[in-house]
N, C-alpha and C. Protein backbone atom coordinates (compact mmCIF):
# COMPACT_ATOMS: atom_id res chain seq x y z
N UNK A 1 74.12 167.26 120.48
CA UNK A 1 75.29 167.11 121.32
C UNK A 1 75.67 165.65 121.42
N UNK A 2 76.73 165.81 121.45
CA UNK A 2 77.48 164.28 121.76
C UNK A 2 77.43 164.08 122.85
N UNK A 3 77.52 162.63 123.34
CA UNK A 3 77.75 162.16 124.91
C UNK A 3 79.02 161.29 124.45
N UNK A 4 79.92 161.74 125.66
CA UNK A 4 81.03 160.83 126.11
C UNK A 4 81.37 160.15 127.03
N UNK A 5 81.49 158.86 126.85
CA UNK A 5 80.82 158.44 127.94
C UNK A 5 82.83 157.86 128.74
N UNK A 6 83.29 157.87 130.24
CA UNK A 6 84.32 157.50 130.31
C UNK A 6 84.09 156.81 131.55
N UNK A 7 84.72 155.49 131.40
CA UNK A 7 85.17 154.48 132.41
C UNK A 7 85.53 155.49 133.81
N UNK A 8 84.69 155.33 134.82
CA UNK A 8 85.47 155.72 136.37
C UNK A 8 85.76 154.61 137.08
N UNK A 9 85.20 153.99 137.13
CA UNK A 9 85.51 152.21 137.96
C UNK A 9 84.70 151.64 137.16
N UNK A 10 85.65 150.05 137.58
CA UNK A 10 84.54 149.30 137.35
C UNK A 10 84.66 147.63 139.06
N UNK A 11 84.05 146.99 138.93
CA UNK A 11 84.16 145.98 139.90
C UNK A 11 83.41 144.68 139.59
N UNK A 12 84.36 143.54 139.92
CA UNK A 12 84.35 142.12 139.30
C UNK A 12 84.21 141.56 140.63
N UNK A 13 83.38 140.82 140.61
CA UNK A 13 82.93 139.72 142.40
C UNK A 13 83.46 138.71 142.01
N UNK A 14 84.49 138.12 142.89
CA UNK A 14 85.16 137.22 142.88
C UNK A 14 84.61 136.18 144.00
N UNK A 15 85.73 134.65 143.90
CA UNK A 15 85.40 133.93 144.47
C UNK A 15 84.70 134.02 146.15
N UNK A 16 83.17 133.20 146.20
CA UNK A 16 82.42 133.84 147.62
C UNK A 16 81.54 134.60 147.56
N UNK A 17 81.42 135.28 146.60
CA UNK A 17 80.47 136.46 146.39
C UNK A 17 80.89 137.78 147.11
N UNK A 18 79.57 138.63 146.91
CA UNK A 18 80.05 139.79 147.67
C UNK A 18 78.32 140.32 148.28
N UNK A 19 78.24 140.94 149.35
CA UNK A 19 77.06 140.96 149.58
C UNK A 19 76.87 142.43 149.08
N UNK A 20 77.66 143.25 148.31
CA UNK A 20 77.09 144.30 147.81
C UNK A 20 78.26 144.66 146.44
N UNK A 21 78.53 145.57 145.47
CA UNK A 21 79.15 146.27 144.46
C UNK A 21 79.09 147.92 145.03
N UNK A 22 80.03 147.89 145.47
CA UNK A 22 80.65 149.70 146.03
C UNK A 22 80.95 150.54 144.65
N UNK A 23 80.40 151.52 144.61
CA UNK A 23 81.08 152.90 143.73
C UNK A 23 81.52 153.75 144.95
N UNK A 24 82.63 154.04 145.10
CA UNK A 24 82.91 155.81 146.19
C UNK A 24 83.74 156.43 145.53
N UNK A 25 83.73 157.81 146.00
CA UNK A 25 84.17 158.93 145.64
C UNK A 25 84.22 159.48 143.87
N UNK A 26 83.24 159.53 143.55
CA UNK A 26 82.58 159.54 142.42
C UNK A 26 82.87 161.19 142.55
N UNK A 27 83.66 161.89 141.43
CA UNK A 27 83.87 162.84 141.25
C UNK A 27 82.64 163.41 140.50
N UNK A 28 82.53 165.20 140.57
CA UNK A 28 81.44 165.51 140.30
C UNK A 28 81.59 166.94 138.83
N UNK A 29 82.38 165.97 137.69
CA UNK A 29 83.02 167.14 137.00
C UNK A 29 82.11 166.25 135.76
N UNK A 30 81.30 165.16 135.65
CA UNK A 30 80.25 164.65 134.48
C UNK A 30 78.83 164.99 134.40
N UNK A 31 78.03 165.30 133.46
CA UNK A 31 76.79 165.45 133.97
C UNK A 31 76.23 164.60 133.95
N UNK A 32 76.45 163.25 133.69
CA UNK A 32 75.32 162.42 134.13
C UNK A 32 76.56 161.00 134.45
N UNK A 33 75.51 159.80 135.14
CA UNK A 33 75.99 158.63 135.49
C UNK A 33 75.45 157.43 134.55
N UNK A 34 76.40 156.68 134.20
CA UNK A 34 75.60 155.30 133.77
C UNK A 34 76.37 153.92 134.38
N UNK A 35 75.46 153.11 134.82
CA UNK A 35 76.06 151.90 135.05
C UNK A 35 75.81 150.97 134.44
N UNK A 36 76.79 150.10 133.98
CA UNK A 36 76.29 148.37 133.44
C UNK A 36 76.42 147.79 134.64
N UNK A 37 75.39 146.83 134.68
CA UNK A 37 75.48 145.69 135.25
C UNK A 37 75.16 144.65 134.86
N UNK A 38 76.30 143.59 135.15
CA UNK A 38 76.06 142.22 135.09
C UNK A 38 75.68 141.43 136.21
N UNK A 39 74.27 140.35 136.68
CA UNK A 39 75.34 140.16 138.03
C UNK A 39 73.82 138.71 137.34
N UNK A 40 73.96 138.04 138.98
CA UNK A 40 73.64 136.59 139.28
C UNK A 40 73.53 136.80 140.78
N UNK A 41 72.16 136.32 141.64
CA UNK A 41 72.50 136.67 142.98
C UNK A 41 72.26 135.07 143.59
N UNK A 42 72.40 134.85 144.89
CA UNK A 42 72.51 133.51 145.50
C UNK A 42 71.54 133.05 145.67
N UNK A 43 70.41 133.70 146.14
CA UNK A 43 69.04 133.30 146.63
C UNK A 43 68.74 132.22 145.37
N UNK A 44 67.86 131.39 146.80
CA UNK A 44 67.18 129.94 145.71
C UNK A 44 66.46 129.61 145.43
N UNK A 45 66.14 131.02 144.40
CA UNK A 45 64.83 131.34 143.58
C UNK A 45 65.15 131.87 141.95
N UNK A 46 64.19 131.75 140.91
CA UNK A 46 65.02 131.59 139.87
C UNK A 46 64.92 133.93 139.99
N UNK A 47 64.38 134.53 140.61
CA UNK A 47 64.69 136.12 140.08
C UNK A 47 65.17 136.16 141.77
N UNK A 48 66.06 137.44 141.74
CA UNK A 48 66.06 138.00 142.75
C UNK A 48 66.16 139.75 142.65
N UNK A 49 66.43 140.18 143.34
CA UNK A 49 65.65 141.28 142.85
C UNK A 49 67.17 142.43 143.41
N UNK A 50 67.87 143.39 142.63
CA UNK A 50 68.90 144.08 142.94
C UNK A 50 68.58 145.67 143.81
N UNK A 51 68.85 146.20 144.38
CA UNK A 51 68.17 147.62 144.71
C UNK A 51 69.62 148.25 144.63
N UNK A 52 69.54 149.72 144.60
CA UNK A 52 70.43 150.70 144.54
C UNK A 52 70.19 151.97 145.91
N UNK A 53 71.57 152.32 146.22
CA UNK A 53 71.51 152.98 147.39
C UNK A 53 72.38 154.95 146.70
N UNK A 54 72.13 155.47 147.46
CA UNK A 54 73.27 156.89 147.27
C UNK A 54 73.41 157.27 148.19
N UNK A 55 74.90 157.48 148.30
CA UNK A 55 75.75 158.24 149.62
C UNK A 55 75.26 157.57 151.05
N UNK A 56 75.27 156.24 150.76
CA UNK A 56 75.38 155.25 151.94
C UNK A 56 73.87 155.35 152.70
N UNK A 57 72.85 156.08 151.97
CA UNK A 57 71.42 155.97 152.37
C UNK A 57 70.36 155.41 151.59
N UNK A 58 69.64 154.40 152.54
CA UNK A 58 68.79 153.77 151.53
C UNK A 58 67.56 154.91 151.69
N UNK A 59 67.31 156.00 151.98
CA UNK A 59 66.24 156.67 152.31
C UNK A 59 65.82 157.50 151.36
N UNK A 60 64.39 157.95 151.33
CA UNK A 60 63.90 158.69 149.94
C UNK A 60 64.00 158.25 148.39
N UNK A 61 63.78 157.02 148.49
CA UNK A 61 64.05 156.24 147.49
C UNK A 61 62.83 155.73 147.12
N UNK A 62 62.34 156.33 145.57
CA UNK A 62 61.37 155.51 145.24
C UNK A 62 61.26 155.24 143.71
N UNK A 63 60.05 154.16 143.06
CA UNK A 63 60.11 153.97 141.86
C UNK A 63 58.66 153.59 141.99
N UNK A 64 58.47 153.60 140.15
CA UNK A 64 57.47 153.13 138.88
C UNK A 64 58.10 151.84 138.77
N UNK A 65 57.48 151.11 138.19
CA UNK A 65 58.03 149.85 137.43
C UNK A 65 57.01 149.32 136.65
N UNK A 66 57.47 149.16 135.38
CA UNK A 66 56.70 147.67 134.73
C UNK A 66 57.47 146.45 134.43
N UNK A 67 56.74 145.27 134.63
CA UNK A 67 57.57 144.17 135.25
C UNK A 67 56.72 143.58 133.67
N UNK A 68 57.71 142.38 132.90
CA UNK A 68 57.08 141.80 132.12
C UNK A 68 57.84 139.70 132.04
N UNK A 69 56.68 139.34 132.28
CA UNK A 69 57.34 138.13 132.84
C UNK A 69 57.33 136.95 131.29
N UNK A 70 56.85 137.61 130.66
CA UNK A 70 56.64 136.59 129.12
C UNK A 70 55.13 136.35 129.08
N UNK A 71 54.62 136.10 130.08
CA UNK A 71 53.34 135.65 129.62
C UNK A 71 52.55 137.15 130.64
N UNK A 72 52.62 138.01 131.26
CA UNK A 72 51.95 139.05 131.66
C UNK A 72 52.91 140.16 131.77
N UNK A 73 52.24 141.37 132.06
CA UNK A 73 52.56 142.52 132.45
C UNK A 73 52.22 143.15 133.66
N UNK A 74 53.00 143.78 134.48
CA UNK A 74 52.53 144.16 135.87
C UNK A 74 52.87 145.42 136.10
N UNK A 75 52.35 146.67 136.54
CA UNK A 75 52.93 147.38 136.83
C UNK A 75 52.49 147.91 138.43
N UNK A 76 53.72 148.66 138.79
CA UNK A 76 53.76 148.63 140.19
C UNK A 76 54.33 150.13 140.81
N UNK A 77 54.73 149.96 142.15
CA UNK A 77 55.56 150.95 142.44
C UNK A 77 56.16 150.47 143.99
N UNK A 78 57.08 151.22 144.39
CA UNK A 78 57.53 150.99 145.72
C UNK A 78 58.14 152.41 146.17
N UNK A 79 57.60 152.78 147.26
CA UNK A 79 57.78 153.92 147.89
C UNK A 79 58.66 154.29 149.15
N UNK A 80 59.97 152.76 149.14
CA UNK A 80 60.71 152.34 149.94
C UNK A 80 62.16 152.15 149.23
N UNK A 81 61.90 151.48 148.00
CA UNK A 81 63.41 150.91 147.25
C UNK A 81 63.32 151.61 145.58
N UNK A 82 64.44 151.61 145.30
CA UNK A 82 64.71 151.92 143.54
C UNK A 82 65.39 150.54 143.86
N UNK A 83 64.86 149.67 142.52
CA UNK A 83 65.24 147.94 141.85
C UNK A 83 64.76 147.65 141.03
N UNK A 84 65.51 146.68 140.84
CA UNK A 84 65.01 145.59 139.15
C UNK A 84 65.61 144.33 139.57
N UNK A 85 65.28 143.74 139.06
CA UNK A 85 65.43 142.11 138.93
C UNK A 85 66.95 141.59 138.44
N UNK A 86 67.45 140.58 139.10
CA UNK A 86 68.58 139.94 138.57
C UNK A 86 68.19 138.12 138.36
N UNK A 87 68.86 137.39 137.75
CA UNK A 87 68.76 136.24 137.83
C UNK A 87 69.20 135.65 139.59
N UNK A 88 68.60 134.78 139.81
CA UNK A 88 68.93 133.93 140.83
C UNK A 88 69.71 132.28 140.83
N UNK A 89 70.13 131.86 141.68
CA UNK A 89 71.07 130.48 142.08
C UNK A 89 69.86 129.62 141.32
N UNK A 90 68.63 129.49 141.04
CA UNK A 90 67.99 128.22 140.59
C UNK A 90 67.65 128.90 138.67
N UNK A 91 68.41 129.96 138.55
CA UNK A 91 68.13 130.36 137.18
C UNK A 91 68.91 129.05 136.43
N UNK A 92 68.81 129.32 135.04
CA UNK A 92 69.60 128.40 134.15
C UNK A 92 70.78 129.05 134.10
N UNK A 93 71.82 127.44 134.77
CA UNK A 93 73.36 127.79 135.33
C UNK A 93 74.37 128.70 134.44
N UNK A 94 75.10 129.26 135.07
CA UNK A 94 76.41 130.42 134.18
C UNK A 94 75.59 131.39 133.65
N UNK A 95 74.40 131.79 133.71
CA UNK A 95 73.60 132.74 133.03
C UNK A 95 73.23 134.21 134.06
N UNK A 96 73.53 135.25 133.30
CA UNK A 96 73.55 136.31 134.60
C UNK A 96 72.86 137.67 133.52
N UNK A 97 71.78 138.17 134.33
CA UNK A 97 71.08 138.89 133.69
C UNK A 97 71.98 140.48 133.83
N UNK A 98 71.21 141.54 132.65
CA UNK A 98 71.92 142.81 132.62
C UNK A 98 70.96 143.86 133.16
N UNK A 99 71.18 145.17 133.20
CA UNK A 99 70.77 146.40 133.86
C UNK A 99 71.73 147.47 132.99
N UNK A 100 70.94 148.45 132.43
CA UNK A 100 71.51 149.76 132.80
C UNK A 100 70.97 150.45 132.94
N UNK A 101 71.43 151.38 134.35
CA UNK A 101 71.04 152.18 135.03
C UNK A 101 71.98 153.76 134.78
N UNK A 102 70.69 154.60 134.78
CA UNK A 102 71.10 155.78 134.10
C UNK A 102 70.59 157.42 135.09
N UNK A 103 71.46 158.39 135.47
CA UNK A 103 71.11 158.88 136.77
C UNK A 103 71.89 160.28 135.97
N UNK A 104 70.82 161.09 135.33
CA UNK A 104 71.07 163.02 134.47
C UNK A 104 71.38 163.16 135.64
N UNK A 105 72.30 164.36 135.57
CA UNK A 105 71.93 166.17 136.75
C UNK A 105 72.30 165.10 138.14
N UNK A 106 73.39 164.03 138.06
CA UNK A 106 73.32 163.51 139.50
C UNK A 106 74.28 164.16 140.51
N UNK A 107 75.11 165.35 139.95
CA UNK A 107 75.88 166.50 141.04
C UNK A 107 74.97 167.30 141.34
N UNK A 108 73.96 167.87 140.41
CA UNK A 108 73.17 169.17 140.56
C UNK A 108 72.29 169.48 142.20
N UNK A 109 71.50 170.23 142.21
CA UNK A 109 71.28 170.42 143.57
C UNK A 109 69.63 170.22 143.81
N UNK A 110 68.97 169.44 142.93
CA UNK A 110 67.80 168.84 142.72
C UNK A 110 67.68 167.63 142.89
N UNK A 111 66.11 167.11 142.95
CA UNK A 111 65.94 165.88 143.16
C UNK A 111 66.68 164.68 142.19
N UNK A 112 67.07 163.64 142.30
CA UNK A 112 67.65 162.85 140.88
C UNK A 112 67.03 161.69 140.58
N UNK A 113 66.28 161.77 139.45
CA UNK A 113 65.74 160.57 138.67
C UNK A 113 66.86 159.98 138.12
N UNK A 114 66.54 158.60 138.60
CA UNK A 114 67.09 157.50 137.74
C UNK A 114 65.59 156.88 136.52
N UNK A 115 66.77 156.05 135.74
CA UNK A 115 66.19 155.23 134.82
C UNK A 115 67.00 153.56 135.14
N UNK A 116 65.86 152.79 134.77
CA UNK A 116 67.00 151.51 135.06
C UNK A 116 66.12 150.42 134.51
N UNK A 117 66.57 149.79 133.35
CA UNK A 117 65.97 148.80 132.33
C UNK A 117 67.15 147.46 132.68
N UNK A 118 66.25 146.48 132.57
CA UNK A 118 66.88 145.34 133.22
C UNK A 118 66.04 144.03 132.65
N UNK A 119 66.96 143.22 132.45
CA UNK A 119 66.22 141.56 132.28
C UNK A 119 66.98 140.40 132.54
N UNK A 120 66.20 139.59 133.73
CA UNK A 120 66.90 138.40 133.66
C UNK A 120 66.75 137.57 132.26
N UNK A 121 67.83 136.78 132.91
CA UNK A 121 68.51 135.90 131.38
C UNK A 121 67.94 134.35 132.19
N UNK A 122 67.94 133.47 131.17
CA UNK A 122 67.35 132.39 131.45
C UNK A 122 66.60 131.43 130.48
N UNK A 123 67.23 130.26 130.34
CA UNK A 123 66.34 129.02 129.60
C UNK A 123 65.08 128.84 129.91
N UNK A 124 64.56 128.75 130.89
CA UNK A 124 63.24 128.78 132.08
C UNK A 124 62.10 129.18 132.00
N UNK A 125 61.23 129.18 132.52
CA UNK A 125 60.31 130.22 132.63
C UNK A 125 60.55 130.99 134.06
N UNK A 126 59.94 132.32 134.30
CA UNK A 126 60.08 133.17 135.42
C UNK A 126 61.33 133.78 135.09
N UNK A 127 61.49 134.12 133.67
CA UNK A 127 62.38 135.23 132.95
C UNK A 127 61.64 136.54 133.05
N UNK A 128 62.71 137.65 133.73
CA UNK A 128 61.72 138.75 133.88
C UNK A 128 62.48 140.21 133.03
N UNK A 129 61.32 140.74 132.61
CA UNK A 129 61.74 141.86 132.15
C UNK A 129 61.67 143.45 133.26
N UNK A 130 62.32 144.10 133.61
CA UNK A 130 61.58 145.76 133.88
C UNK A 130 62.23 146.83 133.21
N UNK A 131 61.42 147.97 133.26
CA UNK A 131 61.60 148.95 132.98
C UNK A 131 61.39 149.84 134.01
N UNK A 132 62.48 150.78 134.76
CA UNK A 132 62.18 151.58 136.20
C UNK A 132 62.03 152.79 136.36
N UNK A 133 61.47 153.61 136.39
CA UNK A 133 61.79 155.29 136.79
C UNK A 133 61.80 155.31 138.07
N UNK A 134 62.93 155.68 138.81
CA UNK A 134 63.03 156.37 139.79
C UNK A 134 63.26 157.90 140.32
N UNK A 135 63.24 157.80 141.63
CA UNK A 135 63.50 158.58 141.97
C UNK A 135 64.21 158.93 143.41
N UNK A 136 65.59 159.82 143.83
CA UNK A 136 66.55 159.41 144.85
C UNK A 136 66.06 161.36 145.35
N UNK A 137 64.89 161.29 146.07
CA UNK A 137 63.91 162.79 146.93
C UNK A 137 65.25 163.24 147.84
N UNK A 138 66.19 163.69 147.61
CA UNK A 138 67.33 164.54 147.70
C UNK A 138 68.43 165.16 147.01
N UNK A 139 68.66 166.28 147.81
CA UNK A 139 69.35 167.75 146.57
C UNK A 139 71.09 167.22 146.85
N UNK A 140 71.39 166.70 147.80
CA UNK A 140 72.78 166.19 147.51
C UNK A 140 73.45 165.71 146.05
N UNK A 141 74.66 166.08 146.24
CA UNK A 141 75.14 165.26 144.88
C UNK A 141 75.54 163.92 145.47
N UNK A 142 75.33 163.15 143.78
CA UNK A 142 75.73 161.66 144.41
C UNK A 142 77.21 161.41 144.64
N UNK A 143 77.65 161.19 145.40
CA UNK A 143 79.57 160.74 145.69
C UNK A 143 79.76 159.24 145.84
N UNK A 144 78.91 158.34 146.35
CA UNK A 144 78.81 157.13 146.07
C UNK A 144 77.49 156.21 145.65
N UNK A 145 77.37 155.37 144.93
CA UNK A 145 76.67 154.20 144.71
C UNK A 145 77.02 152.47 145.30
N UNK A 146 76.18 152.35 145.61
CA UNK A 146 75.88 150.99 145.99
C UNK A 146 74.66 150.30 145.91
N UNK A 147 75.43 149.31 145.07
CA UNK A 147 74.25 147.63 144.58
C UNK A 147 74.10 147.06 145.21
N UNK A 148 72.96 146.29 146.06
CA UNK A 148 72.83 145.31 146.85
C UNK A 148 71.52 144.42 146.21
N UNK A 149 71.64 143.09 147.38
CA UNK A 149 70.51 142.74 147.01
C UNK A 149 69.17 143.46 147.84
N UNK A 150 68.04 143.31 147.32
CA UNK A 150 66.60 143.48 148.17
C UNK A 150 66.24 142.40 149.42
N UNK A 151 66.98 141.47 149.12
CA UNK A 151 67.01 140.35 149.85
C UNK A 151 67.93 139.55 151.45
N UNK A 152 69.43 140.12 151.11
CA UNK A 152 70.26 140.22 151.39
C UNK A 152 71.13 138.77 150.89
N UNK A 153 70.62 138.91 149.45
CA UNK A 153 71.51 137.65 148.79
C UNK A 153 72.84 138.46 148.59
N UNK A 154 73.63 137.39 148.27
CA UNK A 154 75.11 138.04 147.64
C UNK A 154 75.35 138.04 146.11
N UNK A 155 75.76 138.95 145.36
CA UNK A 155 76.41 138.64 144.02
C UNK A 155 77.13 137.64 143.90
N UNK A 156 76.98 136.67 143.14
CA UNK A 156 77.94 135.53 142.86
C UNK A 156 78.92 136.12 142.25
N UNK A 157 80.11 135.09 142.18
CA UNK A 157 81.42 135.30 141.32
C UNK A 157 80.74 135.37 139.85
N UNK A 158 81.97 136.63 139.32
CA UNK A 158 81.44 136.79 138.07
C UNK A 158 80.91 137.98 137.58
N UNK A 159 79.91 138.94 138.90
CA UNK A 159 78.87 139.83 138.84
C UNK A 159 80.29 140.78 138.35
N UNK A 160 79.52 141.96 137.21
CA UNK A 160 80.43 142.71 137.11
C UNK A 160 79.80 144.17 137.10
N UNK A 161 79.95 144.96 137.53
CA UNK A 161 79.29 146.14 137.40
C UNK A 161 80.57 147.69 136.43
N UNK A 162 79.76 148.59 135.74
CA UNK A 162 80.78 149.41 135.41
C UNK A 162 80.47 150.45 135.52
N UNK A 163 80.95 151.49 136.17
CA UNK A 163 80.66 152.77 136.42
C UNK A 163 81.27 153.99 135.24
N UNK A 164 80.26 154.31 134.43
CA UNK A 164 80.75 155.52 133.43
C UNK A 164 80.20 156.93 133.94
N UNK A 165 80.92 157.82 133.84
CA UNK A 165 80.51 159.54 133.84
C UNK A 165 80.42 159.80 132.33
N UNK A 166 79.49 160.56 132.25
CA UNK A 166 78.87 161.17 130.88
C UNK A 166 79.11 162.63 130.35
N UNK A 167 79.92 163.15 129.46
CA UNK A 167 79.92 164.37 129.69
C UNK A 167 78.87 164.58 128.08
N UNK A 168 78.44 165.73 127.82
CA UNK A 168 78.03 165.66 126.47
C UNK A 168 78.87 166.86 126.39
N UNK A 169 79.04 166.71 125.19
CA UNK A 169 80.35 167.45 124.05
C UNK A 169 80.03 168.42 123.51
């Protein structure tokens, strides 16, 4: 089967930042979700770390992770947030790390795993890699997404995120 993948939004952080990237009213006629993200967050540290929310609740939210920093490997979990890493304000300047995040069966009436592979970008050292499985422990369908930081940094100007629905063919 083919996947088709079609633009539903997308959103560009402009001058000031933004302390979060909104998806709403996310129609429920695709079977699956994918997002790009671009972003850069403020904190003045070279990673900061992005989390993802559904239908305006951060609750029942959990993940796997392996974290790979260049010189080790870590693996982990958190039984509080689904995240991955973004570059931070002391990364190497104009440089903004990517994510895509990937969410099957996210109308259906089951639990919804995400996937979400991510790496900051950076001249530096404390360049980070992950790889995420999550998981969002409710049968709701998703109608909105929201990016924030873990921190409560803001997306710098620039951050771009894109919201695709997936149908396969």
């Amino acid at each position: 089967m083919a996947n088709t993948f079609e633009l539903i939004a997308s959103s560009t952080v402009g001058s000031g930042g933004a302390s979060s990237i909104d998806f709403t009213s996310i129609p429920s006629t695709y079977t699956d979700l994918a997002i790009y993200l671009s972003a850069r967050q403020s904190r003045s540290e070279l990673v900061s770390n992005t989390r993802i929310e559904f239908n305006g609740s951060s609750a029942n939210l959990s993940c796997r992770y392996l974290q790979g920093t260049g010189s080790a490997a870590v693996s982990s979990s958190s039984a509080s947030y689904l995240f991955a890493a973004s570059p931070a304000n002391t990364a190497t300047a104009n440089t903004f790390g990517n994510s895509f995040i990937y969410i099957p069966n996210y109308a259906g009436s089951t639990y919804k795993s995400v996937s979400w592979d991510a790496v900051t970008e950076t001249n530096a050292t404390g360049a980070e890699a992950y790889l995420v499985a999550g998981l969002w422990s409710n049968t709701a369908a998703i109608t909105s997404v929201k990016l924030l930081s873990l921190s409560s940094d803001n997306f710098m100007q620039y951050s771009t995120a894109y919201l695709y629905g997936v149908k396969n063919a």
